[in-house]
C-alpha atoms as a PDB file:
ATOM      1  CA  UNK A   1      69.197 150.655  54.337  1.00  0.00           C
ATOM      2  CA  UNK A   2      72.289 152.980  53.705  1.00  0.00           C
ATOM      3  CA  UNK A   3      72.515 154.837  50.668  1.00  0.00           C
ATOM      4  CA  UNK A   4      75.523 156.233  49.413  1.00  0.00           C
ATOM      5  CA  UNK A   5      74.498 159.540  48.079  1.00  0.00           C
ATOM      6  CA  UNK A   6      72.601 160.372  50.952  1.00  0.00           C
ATOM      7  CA  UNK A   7      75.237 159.559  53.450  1.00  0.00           C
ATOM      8  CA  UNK A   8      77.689 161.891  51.594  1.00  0.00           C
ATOM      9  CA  UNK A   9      75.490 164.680  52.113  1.00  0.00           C
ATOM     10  CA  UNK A  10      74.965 164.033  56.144  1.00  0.00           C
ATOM     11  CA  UNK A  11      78.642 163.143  56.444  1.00  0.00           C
ATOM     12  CA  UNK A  12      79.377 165.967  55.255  1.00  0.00           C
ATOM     13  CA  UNK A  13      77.108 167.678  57.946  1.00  0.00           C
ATOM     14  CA  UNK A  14      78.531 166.054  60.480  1.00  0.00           C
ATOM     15  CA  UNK A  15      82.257 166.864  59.646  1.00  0.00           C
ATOM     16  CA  UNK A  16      80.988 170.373  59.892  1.00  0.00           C
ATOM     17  CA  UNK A  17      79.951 170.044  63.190  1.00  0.00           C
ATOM     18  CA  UNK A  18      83.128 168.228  64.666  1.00  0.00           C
ATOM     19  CA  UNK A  19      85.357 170.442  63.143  1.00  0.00           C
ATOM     20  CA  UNK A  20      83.643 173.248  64.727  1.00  0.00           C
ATOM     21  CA  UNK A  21      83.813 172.262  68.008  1.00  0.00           C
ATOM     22  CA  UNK A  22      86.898 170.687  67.262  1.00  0.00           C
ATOM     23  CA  UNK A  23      87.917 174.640  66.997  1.00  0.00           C
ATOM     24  CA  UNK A  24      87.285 175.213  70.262  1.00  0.00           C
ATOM     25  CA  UNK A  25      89.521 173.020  72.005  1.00  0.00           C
ATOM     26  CA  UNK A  26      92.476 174.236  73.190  1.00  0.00           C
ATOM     27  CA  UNK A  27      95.772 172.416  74.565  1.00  0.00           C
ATOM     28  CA  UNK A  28      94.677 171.613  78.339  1.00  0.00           C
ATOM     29  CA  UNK A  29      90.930 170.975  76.904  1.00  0.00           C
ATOM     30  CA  UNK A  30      92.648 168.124  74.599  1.00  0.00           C
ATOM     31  CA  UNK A  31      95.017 166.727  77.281  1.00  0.00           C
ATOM     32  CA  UNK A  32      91.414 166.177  79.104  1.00  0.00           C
ATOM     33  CA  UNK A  33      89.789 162.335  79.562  1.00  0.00           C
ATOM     34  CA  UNK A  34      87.633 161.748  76.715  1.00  0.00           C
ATOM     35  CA  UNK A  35      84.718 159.318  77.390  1.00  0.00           C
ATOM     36  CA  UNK A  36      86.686 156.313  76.150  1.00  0.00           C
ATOM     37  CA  UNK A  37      88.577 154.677  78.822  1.00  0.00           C
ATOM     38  CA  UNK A  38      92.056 155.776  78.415  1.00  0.00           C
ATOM     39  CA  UNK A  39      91.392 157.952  75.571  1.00  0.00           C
ATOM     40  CA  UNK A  40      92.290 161.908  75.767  1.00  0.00           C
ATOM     41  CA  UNK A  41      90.133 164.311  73.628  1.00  0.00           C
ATOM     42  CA  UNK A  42      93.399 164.565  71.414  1.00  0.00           C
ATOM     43  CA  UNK A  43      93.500 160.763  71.163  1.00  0.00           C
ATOM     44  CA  UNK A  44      89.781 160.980  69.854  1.00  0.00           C
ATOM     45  CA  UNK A  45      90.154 163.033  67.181  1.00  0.00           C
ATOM     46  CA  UNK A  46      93.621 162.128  66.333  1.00  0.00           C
ATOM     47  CA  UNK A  47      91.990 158.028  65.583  1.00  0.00           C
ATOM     48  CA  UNK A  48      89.654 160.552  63.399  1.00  0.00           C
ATOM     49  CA  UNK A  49      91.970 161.875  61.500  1.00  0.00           C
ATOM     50  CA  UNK A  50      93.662 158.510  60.782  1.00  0.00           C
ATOM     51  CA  UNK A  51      90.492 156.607  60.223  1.00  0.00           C
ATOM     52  CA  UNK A  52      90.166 159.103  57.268  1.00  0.00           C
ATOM     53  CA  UNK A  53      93.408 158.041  55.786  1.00  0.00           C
ATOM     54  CA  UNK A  54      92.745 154.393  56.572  1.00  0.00           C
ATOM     55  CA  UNK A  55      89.554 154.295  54.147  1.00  0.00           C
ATOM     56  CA  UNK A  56      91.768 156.029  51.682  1.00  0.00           C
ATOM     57  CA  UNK A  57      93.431 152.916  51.972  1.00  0.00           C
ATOM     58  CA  UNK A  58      90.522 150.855  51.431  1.00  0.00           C
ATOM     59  CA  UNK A  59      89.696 153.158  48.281  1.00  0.00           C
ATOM     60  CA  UNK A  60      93.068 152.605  46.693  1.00  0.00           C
ATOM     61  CA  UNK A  61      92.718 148.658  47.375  1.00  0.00           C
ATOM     62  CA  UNK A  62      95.337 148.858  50.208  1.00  0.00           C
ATOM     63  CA  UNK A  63      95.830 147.313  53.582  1.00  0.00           C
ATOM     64  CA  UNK A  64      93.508 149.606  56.064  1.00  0.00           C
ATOM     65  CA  UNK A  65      96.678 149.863  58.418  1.00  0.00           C
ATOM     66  CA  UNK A  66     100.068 148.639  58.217  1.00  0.00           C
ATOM     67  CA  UNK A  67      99.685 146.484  61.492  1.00  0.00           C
ATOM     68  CA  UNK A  68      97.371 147.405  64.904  1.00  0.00           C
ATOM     69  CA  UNK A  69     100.559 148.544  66.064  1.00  0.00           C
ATOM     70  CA  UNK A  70     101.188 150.915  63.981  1.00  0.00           C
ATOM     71  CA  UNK A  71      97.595 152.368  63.851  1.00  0.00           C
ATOM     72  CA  UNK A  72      98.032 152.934  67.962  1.00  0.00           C
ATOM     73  CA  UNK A  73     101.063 154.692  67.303  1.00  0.00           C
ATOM     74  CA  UNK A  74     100.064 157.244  64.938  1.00  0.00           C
ATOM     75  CA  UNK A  75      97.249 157.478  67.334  1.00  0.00           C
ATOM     76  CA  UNK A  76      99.412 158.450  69.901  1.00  0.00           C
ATOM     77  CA  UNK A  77     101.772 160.641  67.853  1.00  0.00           C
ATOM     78  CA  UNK A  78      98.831 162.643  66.492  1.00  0.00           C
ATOM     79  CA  UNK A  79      97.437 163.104  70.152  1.00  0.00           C
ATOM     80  CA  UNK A  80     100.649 164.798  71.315  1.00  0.00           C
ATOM     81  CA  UNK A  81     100.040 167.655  68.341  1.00  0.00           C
ATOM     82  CA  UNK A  82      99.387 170.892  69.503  1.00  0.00           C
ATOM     83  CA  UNK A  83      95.348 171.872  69.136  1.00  0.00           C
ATOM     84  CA  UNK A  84      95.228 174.088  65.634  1.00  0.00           C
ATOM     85  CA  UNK A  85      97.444 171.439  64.050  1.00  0.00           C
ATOM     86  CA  UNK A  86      95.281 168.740  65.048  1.00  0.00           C
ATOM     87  CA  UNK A  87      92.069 170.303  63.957  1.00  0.00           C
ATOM     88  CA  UNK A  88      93.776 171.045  60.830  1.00  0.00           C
ATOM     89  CA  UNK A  89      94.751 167.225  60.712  1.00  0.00           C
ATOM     90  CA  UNK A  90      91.123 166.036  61.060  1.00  0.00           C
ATOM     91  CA  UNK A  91      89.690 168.557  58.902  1.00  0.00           C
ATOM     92  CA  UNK A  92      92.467 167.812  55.767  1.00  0.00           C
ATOM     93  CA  UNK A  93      92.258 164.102  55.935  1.00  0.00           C
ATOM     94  CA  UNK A  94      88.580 164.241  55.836  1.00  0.00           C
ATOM     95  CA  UNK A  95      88.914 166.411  52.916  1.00  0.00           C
ATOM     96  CA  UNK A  96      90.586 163.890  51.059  1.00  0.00           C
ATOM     97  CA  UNK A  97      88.310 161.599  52.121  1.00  0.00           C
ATOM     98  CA  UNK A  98      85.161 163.285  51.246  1.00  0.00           C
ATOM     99  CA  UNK A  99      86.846 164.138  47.752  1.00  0.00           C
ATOM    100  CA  UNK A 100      87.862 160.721  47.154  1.00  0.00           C
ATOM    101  CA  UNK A 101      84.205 159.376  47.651  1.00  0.00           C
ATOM    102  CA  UNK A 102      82.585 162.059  45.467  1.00  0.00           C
ATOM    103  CA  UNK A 103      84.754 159.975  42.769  1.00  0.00           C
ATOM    104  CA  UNK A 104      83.271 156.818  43.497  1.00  0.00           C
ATOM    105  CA  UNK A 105      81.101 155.247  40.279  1.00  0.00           C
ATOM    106  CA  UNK A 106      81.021 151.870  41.629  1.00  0.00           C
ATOM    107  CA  UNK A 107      79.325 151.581  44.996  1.00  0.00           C
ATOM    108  CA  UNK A 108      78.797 147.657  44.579  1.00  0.00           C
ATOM    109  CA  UNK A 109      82.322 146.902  44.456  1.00  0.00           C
ATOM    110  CA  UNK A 110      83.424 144.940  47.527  1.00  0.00           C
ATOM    111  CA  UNK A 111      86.475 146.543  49.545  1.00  0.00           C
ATOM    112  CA  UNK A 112      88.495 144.671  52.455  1.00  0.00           C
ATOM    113  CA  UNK A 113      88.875 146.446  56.181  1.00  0.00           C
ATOM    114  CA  UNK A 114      90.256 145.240  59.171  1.00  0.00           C
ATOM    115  CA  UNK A 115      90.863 141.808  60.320  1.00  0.00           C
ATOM    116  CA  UNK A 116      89.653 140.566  57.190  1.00  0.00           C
ATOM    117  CA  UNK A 117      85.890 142.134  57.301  1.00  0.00           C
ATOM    118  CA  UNK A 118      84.669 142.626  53.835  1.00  0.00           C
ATOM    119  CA  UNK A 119      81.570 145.217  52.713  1.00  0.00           C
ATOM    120  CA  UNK A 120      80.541 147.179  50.086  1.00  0.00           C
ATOM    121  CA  UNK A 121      81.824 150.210  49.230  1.00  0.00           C
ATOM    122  CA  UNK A 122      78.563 151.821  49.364  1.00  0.00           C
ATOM    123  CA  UNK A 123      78.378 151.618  53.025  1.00  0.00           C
ATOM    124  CA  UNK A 124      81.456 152.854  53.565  1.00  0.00           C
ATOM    125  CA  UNK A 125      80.157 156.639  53.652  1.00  0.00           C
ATOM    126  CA  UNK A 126      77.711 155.639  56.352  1.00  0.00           C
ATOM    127  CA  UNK A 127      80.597 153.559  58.197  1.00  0.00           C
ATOM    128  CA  UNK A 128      82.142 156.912  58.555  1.00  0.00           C
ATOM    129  CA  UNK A 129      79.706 158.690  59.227  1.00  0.00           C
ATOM    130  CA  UNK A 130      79.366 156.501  62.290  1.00  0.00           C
ATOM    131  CA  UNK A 131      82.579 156.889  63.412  1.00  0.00           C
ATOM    132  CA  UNK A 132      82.263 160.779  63.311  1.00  0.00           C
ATOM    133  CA  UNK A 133      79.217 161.316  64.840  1.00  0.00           C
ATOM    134  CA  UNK A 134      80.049 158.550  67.673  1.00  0.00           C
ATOM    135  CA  UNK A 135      83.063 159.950  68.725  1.00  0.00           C
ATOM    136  CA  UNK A 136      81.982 163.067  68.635  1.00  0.00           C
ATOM    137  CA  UNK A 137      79.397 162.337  71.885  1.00  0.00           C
ATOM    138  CA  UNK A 138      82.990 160.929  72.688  1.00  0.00           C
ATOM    139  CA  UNK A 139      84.771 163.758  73.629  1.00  0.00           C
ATOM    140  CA  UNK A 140      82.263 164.696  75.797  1.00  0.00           C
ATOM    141  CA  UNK A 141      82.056 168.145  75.087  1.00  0.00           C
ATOM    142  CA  UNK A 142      78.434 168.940  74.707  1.00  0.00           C
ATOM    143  CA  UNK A 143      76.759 166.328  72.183  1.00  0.00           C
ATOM    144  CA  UNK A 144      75.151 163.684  73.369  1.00  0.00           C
ATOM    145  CA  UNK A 145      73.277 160.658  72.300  1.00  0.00           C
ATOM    146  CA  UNK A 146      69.989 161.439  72.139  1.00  0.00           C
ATOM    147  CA  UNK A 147      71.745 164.901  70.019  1.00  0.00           C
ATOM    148  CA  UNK A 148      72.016 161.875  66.754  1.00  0.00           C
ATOM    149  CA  UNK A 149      69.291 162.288  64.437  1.00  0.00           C
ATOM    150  CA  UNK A 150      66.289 159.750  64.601  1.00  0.00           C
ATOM    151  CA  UNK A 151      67.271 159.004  60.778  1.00  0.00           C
ATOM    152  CA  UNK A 152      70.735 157.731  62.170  1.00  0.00           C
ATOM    153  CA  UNK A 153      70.152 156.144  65.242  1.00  0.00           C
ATOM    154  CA  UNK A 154      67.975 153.984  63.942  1.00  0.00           C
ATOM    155  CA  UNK A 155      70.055 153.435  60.803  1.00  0.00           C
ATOM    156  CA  UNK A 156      72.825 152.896  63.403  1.00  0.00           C
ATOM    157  CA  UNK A 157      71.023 150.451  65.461  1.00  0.00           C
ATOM    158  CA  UNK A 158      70.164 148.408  62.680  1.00  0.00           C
ATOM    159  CA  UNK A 159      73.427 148.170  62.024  1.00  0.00           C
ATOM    160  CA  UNK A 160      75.175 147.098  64.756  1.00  0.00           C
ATOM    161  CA  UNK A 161      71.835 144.499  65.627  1.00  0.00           C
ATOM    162  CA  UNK A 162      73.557 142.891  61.862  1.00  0.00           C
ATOM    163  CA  UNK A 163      76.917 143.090  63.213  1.00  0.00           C
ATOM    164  CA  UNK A 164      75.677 140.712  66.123  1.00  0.00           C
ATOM    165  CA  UNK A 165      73.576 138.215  64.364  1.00  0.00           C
ATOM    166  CA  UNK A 166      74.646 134.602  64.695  1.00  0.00           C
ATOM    167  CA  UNK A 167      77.730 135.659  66.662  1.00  0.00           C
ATOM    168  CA  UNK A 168      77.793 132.462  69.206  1.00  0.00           C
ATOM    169  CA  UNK A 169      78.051 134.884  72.551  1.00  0.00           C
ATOM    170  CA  UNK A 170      74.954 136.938  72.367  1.00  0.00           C
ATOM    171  CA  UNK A 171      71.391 135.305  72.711  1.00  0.00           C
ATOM    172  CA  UNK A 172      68.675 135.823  70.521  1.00  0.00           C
ATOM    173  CA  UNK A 173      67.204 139.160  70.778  1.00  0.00           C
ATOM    174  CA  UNK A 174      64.253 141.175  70.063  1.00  0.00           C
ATOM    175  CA  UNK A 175      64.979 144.700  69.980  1.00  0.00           C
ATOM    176  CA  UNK A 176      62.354 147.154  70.087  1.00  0.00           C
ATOM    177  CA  UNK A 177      63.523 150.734  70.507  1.00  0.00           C
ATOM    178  CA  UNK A 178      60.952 153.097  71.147  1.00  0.00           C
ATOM    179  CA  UNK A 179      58.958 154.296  68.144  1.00  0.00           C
ATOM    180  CA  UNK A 180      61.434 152.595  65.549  1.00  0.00           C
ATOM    181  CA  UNK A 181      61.227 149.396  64.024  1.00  0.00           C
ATOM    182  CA  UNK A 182      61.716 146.419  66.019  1.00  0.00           C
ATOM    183  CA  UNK A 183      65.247 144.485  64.803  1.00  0.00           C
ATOM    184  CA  UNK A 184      66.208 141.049  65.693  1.00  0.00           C
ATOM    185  CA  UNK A 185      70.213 139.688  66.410  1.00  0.00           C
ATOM    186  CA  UNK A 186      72.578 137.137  68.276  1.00  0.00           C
ATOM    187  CA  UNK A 187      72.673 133.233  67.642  1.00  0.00           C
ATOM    188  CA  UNK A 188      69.697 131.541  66.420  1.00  0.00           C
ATOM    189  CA  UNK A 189      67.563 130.443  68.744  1.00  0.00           C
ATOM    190  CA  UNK A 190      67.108 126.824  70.097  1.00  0.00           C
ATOM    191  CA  UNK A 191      64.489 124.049  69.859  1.00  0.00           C
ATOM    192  CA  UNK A 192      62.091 125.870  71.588  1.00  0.00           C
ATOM    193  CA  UNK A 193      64.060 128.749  72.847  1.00  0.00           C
ATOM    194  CA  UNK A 194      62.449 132.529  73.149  1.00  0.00           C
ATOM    195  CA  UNK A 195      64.196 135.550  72.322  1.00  0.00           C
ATOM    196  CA  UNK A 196      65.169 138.168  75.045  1.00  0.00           C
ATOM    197  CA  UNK A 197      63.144 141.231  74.394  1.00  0.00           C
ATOM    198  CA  UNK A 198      64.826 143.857  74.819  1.00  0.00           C
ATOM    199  CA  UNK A 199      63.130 147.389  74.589  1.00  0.00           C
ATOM    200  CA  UNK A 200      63.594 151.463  75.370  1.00  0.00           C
ATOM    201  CA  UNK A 201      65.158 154.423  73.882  1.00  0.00           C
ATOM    202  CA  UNK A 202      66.654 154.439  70.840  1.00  0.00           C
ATOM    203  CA  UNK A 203      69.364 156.546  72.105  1.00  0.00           C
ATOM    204  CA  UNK A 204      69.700 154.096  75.069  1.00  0.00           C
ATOM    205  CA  UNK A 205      69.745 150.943  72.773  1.00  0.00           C
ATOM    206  CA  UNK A 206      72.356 152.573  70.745  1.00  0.00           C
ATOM    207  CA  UNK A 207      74.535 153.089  73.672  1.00  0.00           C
ATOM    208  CA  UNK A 208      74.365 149.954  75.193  1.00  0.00           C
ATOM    209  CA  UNK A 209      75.390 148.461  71.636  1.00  0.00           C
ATOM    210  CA  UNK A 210      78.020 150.504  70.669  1.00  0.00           C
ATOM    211  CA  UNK A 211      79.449 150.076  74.452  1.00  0.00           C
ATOM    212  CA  UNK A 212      79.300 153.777  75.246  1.00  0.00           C
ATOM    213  CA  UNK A 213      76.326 153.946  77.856  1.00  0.00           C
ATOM    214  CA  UNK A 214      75.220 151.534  80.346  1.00  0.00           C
ATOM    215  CA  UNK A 215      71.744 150.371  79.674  1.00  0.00           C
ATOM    216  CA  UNK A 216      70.066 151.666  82.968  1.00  0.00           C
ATOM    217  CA  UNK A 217      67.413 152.719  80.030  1.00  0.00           C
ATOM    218  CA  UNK A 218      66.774 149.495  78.772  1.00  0.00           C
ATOM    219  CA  UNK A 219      63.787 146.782  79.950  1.00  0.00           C
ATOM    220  CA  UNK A 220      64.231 143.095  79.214  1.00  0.00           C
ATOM    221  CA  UNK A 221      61.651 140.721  79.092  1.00  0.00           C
ATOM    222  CA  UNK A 222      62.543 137.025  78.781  1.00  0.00           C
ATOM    223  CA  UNK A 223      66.151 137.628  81.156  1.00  0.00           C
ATOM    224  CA  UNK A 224      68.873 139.685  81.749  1.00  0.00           C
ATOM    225  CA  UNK A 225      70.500 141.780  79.832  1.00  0.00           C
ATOM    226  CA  UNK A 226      73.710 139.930  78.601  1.00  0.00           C
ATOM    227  CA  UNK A 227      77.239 141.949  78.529  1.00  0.00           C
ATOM    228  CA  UNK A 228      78.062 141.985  74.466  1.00  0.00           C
ATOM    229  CA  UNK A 229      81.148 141.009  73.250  1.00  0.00           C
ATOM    230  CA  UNK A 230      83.672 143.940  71.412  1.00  0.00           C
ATOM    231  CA  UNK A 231      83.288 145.137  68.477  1.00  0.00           C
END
């Protein structure tokens, strides 16, 4: 379960940590591959910095973006800046983000994202906590996956097992990362129809949901391993 509170404190942790490394990269370090297909490191943390602004967005009751367009665009503009103005870029629009949040009194109020998703606003500290911490293993500058805290891969895991529940193109699945509670997702199972068991690392379950690691990790017991649709 997420909690609000909580969250605020390790996002703010996190933030920490980005921005510092963030601080080391310069120019020819951002104009580098990141580990997202056709992503720099600038284009990383620049969708970072605009994430921030989009869930101010969300806060104030507005669209998240104008259009996808437009959110690839200021993507792409705030790639191009030079490296101490983008740091600055991620760390001020997560300031206003973090400060916005700390002003939050009701955390059961339900607030639209993208493509007409709807959740509470008390996960919406732990939804960006997610995106921080993910994208930092993302720029592939030191942190890896099995660097995330027990506490939030598993939280993490449990997450994205939700997002995939009853969605038509994943089979049911038993999850059972390694010393964490097992989780279940995918379509409901058949007349008669077993779950695929699928079970190793937490770290390597994580990756393998979230798309960023193939799951060379991972043991199944019931099939293979399906390829999961996008997020």
């Amino acid at each position: 379960m997420t909690d609000p509170v909580r969250d605020l404190t390790t996002l703010d942790q996190a933030t920490a940590r980005l921005l510092t490394v963030a601080g080391t990269l310069d120019d020819a370090a951002l104009a580098e591959p990141s580990l997202l297909p056709g992503w720099t490191r600038g284009h990383v943390l620049s969708h970072l910095a605009r994430n921030a602004d989009a869930l101010l967005n969300v806060l104030a009751g507005r669209p998240m973006y104008a259009s996808a367009e437009a959110r690839d665009a200021d993507i792409e503009a705030g790639a191009a800046q030079p490296a101490d103005a983008l740091a600055e870029d991620v760390r001020a629009s997560g300031a206003k983000l973090a400060t916005a949040l700390s002003e939050v009194t009701d955390w059961d109020a339900v607030v639209e994202l993208r493509n007409g998703v709807t959740d509470r606003l008390g996960r919406i500290p732990f939804r960006r906590l997610v995106e921080v911490e993910l994208h930092q293993v993302d720029l592939g500058a030191g942190r890896t996956l099995e660097d995330l805290s027990p506490e939030f891969t598993d939280a993490e895991n449990a997450f994205l097992a939700d997002r995939f529940t009853g969605h038509p193109d994943v089979p049911p699945l038993l999850l059972r990362p390694e010393g964490s509670p097992v989780l279940t997702s995918g379509r409901a199972a058949s007349p008669g129809e077993e779950p695929l068991t699928v079970s190793g690392p937490p770290a390597d379950l994580l990756g393998w949901l979230a798309g960023r690691r193939a799951p060379d990790g991972l043991k199944t017991d019931g099939g293979a391993l399906p390829a999961l649709p996008p997020l």
